[in-house]
Protein backbone atom coordinates (compact mmCIF):
# COMPACT_ATOMS: atom_id res chain seq x y z
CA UNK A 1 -0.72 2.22 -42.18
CA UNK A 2 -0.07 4.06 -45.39
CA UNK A 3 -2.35 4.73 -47.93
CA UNK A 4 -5.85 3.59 -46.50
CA UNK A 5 -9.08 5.12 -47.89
CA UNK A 6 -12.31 4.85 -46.43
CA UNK A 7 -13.35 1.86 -47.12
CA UNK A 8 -9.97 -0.14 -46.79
CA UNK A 9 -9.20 1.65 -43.76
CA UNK A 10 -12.82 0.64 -42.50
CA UNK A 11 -12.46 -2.85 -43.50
CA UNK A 12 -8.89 -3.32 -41.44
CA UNK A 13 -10.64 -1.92 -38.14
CA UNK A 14 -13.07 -4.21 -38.45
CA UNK A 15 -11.02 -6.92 -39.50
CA UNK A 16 -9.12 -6.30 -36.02
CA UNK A 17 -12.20 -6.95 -34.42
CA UNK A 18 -13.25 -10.28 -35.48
CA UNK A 19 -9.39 -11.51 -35.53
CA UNK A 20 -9.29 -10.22 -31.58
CA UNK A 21 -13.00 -11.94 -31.12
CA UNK A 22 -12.32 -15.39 -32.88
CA UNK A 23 -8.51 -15.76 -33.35
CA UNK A 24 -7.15 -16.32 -37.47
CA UNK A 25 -8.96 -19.63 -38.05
CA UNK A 26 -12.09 -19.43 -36.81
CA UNK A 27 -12.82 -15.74 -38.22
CA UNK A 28 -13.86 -15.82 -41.76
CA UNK A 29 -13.94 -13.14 -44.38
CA UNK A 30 -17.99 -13.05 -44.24
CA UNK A 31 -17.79 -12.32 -40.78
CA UNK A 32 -15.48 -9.45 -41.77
CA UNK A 33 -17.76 -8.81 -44.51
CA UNK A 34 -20.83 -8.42 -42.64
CA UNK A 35 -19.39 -6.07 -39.60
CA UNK A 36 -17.40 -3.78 -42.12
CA UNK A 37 -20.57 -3.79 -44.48
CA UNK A 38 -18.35 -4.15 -47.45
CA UNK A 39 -18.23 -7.63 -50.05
CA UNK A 40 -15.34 -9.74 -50.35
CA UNK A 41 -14.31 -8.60 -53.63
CA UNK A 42 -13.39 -5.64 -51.87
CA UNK A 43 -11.50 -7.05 -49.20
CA UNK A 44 -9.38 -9.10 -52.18
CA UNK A 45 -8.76 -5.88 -54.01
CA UNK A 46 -7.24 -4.30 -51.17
CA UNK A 47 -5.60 -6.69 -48.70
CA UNK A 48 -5.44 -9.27 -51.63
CA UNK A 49 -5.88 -12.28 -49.08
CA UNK A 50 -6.89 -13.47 -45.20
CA UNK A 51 -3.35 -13.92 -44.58
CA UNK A 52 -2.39 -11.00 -45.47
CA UNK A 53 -5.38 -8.86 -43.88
CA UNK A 54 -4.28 -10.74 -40.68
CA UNK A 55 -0.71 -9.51 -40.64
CA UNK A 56 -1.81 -5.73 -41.61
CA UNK A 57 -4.49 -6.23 -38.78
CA UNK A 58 -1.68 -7.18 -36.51
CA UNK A 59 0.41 -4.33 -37.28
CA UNK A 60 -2.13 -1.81 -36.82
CA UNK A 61 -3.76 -3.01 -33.68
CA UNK A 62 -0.14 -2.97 -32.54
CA UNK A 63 -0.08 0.52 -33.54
CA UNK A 64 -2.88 1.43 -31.45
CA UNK A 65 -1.73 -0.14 -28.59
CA UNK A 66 1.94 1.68 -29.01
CA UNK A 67 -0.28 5.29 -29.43
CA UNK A 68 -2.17 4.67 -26.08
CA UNK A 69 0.29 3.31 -23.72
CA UNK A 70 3.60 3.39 -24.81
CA UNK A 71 4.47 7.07 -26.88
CA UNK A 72 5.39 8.60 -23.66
CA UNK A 73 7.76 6.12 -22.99
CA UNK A 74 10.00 6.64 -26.18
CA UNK A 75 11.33 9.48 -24.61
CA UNK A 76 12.03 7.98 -21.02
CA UNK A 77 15.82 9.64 -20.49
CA UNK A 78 13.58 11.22 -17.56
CA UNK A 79 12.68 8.22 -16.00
CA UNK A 80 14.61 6.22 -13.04
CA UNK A 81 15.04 2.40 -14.33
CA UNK A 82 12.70 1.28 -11.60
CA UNK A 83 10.12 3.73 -13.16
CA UNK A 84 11.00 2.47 -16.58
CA UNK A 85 9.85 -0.87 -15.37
CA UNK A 86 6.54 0.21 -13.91
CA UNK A 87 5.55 2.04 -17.00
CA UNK A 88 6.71 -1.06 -18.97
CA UNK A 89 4.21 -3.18 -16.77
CA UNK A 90 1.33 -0.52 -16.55
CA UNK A 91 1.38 -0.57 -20.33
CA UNK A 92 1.39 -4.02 -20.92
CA UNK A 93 -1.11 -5.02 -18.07
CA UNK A 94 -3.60 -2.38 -19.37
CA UNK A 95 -3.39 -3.11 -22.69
CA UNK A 96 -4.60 -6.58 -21.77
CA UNK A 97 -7.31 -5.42 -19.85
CA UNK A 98 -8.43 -3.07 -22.03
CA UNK A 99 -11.74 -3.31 -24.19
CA UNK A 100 -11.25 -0.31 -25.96
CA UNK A 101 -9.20 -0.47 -29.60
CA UNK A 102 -5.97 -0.43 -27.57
CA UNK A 103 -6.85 -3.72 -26.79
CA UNK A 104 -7.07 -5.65 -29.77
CA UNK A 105 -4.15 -6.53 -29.70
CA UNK A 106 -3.83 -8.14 -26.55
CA UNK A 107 -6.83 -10.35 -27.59
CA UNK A 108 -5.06 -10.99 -31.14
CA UNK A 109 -2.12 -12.26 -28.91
CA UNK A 110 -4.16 -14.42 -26.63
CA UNK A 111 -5.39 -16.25 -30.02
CA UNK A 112 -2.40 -16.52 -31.49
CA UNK A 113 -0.70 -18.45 -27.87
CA UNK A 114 -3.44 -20.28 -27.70
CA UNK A 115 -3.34 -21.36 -32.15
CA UNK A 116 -0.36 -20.13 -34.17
CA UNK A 117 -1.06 -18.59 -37.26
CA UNK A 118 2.42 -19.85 -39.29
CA UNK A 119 1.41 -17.34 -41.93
CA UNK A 120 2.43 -14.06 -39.00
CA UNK A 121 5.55 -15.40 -37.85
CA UNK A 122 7.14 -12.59 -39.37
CA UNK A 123 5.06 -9.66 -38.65
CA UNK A 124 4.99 -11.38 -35.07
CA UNK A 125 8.70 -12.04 -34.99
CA UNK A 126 9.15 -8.19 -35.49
CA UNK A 127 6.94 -7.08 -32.99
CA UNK A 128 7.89 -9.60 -30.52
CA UNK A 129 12.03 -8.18 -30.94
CA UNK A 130 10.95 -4.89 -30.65
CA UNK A 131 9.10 -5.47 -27.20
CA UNK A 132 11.98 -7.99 -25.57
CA UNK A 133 14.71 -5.06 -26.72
CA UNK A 134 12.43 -2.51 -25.06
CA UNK A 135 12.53 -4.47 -21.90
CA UNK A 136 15.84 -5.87 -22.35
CA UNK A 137 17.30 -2.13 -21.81
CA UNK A 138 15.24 -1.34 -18.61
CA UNK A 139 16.45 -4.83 -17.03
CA UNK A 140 19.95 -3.77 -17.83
CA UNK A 141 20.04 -0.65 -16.41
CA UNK A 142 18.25 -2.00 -13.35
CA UNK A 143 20.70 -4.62 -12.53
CA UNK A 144 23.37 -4.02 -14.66
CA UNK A 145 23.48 -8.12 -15.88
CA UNK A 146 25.54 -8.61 -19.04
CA UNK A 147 24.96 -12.21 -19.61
CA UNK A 148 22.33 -13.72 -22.02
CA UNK A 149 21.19 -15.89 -21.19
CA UNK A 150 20.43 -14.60 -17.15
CA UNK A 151 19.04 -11.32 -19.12
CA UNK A 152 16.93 -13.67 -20.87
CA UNK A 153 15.89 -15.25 -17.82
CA UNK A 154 14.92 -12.31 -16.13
CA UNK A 155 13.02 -10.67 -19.20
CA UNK A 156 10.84 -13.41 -19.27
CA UNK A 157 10.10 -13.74 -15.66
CA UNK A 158 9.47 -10.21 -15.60
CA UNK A 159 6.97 -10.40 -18.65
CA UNK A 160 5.37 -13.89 -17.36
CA UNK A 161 3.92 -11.76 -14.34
CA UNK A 162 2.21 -9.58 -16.70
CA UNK A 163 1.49 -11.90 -19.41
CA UNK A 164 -0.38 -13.93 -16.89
CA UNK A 165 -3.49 -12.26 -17.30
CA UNK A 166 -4.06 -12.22 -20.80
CA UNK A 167 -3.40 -15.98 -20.94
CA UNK A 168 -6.48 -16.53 -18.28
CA UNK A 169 -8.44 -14.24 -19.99
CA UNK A 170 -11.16 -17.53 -19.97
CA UNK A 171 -11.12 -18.06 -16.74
CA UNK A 172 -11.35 -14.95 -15.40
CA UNK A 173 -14.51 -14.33 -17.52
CA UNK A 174 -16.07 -17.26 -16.48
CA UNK A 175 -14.29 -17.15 -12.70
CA UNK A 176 -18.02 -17.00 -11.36
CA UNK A 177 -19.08 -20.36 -12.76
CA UNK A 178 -16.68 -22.67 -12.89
CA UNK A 179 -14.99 -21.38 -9.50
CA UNK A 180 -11.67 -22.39 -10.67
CA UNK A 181 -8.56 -21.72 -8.65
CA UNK A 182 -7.36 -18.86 -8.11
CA UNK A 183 -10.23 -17.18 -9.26
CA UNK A 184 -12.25 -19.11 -6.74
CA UNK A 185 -12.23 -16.08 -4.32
CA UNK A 186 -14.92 -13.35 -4.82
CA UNK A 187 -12.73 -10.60 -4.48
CA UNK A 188 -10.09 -12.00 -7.11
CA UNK A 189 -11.28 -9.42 -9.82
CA UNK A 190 -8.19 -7.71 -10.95
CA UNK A 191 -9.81 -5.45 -14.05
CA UNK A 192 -11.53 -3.71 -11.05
CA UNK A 193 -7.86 -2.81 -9.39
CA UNK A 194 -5.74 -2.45 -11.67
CA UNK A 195 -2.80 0.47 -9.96
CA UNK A 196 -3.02 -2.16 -7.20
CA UNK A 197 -2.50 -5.00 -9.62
CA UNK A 198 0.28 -2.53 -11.54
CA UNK A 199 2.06 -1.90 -7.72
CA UNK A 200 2.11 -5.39 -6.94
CA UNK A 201 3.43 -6.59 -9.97
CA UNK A 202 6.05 -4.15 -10.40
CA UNK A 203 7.19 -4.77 -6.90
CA UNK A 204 7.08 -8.49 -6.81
CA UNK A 205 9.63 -8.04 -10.03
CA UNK A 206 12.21 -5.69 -8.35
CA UNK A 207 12.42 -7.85 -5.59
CA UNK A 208 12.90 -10.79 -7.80
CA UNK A 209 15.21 -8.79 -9.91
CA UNK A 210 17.04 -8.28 -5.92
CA UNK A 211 16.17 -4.56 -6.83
CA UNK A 212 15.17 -1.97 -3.87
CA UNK A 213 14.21 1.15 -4.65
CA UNK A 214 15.28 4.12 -2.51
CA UNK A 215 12.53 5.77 -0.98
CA UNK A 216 12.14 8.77 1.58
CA UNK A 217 15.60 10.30 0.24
């Protein structure tokens, strides 16, 4: 974000916070108010609305989710497609696990699935492109599929497996009281295993992608 002082720059992170808490409708701008420490004449002077504090908040949780997982990967000519796809998945599966500011956007997300915000379908829209492009290229270079629809297909299968766990998020926190399948099992606590959640995911998706890797050569 451009052009953020102190106080506007203080208000957004905290505005990130309650949105990734309480989803667009049920955070209001006192709550905002009260965590930033700031009145709501202030938040109207700079962000000018809710709607449009949501949408900047979107953006620059996005941000700081691109930052922590993904920089490295903008410059991936190093990387085998097979590793493409792992770091693809790591990213994306520990962004949603993460509780750190890297994570606010995952939890923005989960809100959003759960109730749209009509006002972000842009900002959304943009983000969203940007993310099915970025996997779009890996799954071509993988399996060399040209048609659209089948690319589509396998995009989403591919991000369903990862996407998984930030749609349970719920369940998974309440897993030990309302011992609902799958989390039934004790020893169903992904956050705590998370390369052996990465491994498994990534490999369950080259094989349904009928991709081997070559090992041992």
């Amino acid at each position: 974000m451009e052009n953020l002082n102190e106080t506007s720059q203080k208000i957004l992170e905290c505005a990130c916070e309650v949105f990734a808490e309480k989803g667009f409708q049920a955070a209001s701008i006192s709550d905002i108010c009260e965590l930033a420490g700031t009145n709501r004449a202030s938040i109207n002077y700079y962000f000018r609305s809710k709607d449009n504090l949501y949408e900047q908040a979107y953006v620059y949780s996005w941000g700081l989710t691109h930052a922590a997982f993904r920089t490295k990967g903008d410059d991936s000519a190093s990387l085998s497609p097979a590793e493409r796809l792992k770091f693809y998945i790591s990213s994306l599966i520990r962004s949603i696990f993460s509780s750190g500011p890297e994570g606010l956007f995952m939890r923005m997300m989960f809100h959003e699935v759960i109730q749209p915000n009509i006002h972000s379908k842009d900002c959304i829209g943009e983000i969203i492109k940007k993310e099915r492009k970025f996997l779009d290229d890996i799954i071509v270079d993988l399996t060399g599929e040209t048609d659209l629809v089948r690319l589509h297909f396998m995009s989403m299968s591919v991000m369903s497996q990862c996407l998984f766990f930030n749609l349970t998020r719920n369940l998974r926190k309440h897993k030990l009281e309302i011992k609902a399948p799958p989390f039934d099992r004790v020893d169903f606590r992904p956050e705590e295993h998370l390369d052996a959640v990465i491994d498994h995911v990534c490999t369950f998706c080259l094989n349904g992608l009928n991709v081997r890797e070559k090992t041992g050569e």
